[in-house]
Protein backbone atom coordinates (compact mmCIF):
# COMPACT_ATOMS: atom_id res chain seq x y z
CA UNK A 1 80.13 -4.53 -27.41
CA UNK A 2 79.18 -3.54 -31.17
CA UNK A 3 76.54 -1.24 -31.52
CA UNK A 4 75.51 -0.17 -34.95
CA UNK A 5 77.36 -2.47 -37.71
CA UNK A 6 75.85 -0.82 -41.23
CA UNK A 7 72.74 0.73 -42.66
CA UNK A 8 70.00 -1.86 -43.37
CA UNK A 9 67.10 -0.10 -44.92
CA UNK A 10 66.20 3.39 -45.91
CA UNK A 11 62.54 4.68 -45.61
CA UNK A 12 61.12 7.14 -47.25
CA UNK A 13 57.49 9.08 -47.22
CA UNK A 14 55.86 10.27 -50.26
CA UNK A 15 53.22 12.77 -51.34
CA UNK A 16 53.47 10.22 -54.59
CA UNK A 17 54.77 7.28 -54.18
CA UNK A 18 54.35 5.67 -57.56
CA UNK A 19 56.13 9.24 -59.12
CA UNK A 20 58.79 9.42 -56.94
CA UNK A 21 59.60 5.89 -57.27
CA UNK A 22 59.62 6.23 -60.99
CA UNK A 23 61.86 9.27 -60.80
CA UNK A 24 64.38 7.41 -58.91
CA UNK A 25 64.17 4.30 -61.17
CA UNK A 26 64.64 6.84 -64.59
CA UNK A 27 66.99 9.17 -63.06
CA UNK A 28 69.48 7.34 -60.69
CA UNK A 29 69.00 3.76 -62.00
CA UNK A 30 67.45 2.10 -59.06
CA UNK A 31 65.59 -1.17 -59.89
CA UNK A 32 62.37 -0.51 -57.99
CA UNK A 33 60.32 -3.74 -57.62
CA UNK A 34 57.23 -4.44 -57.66
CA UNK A 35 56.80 -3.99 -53.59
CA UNK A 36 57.99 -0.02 -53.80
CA UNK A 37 61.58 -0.82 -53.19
CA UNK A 38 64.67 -2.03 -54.15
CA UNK A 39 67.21 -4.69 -52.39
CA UNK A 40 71.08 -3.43 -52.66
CA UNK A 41 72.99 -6.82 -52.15
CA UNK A 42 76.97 -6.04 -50.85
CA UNK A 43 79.79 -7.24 -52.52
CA UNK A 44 83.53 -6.94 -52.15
CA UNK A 45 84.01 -4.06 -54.33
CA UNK A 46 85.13 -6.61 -56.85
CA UNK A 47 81.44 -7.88 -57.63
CA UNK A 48 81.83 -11.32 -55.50
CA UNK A 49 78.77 -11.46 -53.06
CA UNK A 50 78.66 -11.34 -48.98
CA UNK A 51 76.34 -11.57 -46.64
CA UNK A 52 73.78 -8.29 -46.11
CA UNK A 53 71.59 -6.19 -47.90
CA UNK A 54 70.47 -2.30 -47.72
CA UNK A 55 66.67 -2.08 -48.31
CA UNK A 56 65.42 1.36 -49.92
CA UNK A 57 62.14 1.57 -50.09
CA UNK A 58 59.66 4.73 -50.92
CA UNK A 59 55.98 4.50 -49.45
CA UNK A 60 52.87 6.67 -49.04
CA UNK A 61 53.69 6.54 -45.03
CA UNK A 62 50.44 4.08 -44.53
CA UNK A 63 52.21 1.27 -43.67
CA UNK A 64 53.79 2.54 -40.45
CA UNK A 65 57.22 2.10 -41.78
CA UNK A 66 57.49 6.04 -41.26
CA UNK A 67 56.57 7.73 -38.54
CA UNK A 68 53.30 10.10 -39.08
CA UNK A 69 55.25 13.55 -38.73
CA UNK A 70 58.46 11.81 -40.08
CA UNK A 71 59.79 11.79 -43.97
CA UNK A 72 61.71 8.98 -43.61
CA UNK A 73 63.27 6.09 -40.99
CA UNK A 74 66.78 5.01 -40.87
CA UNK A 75 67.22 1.18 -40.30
CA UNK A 76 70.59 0.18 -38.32
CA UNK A 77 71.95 -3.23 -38.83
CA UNK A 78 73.03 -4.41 -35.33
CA UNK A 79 75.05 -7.54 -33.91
CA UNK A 80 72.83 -8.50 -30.56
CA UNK A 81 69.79 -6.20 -30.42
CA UNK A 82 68.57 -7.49 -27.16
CA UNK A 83 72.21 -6.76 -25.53
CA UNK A 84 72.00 -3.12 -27.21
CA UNK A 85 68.48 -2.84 -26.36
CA UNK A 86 69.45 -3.49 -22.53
CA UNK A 87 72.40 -1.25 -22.69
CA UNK A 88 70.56 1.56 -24.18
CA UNK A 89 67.93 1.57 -21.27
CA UNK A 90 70.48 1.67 -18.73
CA UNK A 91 71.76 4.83 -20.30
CA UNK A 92 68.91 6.40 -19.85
CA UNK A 93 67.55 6.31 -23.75
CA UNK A 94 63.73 5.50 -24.92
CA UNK A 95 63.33 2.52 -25.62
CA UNK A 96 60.33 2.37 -27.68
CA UNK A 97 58.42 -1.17 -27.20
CA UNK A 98 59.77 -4.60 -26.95
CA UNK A 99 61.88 -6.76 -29.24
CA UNK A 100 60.12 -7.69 -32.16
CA UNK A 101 60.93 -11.41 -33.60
CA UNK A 102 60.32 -12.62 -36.82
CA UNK A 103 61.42 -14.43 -39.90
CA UNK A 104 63.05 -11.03 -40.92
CA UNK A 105 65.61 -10.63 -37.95
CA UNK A 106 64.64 -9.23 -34.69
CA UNK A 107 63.85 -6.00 -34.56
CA UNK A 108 63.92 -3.07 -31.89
CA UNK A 109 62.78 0.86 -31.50
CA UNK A 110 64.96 3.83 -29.88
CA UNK A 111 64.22 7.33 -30.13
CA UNK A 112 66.92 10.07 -30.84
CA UNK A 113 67.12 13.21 -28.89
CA UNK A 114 65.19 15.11 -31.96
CA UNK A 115 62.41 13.15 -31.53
CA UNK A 116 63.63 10.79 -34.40
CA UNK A 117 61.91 7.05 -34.35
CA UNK A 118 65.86 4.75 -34.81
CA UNK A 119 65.28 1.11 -35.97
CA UNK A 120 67.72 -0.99 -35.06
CA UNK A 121 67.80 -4.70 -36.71
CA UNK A 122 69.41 -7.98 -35.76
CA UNK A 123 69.15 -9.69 -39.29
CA UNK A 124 68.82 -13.45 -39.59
CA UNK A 125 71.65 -15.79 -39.50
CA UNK A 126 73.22 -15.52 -43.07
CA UNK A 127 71.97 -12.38 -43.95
């Protein structure tokens, strides 16, 4: 069964949000929209397009993206997140919650031996 398949989205938690942001905008040339992030599409190293995206996003840490305590999360792209969420139980990990659907992909919660809140995503078809 595949487990983990890429990186879908970085998190991070800022003392300034709007400043770090910036610095990472002017500095390593990250186009940081509007919504405190920025959406790296994948190609095939020769610039023609395929399916998935990385998400890197910077936030103040109120919008529960991070957990309080945490600086940043780490979003895993998975194939089946209900399969991995089922295996992961029966191995004895913490499974944090239930399965999440949305318009976004489905989405589940794991936590690493260092006390570490994993995301794990199933994107939508296509993406």
């Amino acid at each position: 069964m595949k487990r983990v398949t890429g990186i879908g989205g970085i998190f991070f938690k800022a003392k300034d949000a709007p400043a770090l942001r910036e610095w990472y905008k002017t500095h390593l040339g990250i186009d940081v929209q509007a919504w405190g992030g920025a959406a790296f599409t994948w190609d095939d190293g020769e610039g023609n397009p395929v399916g998935g995206t990385t998400i890197w996003s910077v936030s103040s840490g109120t919008d529960g993206q991070v957990p309080e305590g945490r600086a940043f999360t780490i979003n895993y792209r998975v194939h089946d997140v209900h399969a991995l969420v089922k295996v992961l139980r029966e191995e004895g990990c913490e499974v944090v919650g239930k399965v999440d659907e949305s318009d976004y992909g489905k989405f589940a919660w794991v936590m690493d031996p260092e006390g570490n809140k994993v995301e794990l995503w199933e994107p939508p078809a296509g993406q």
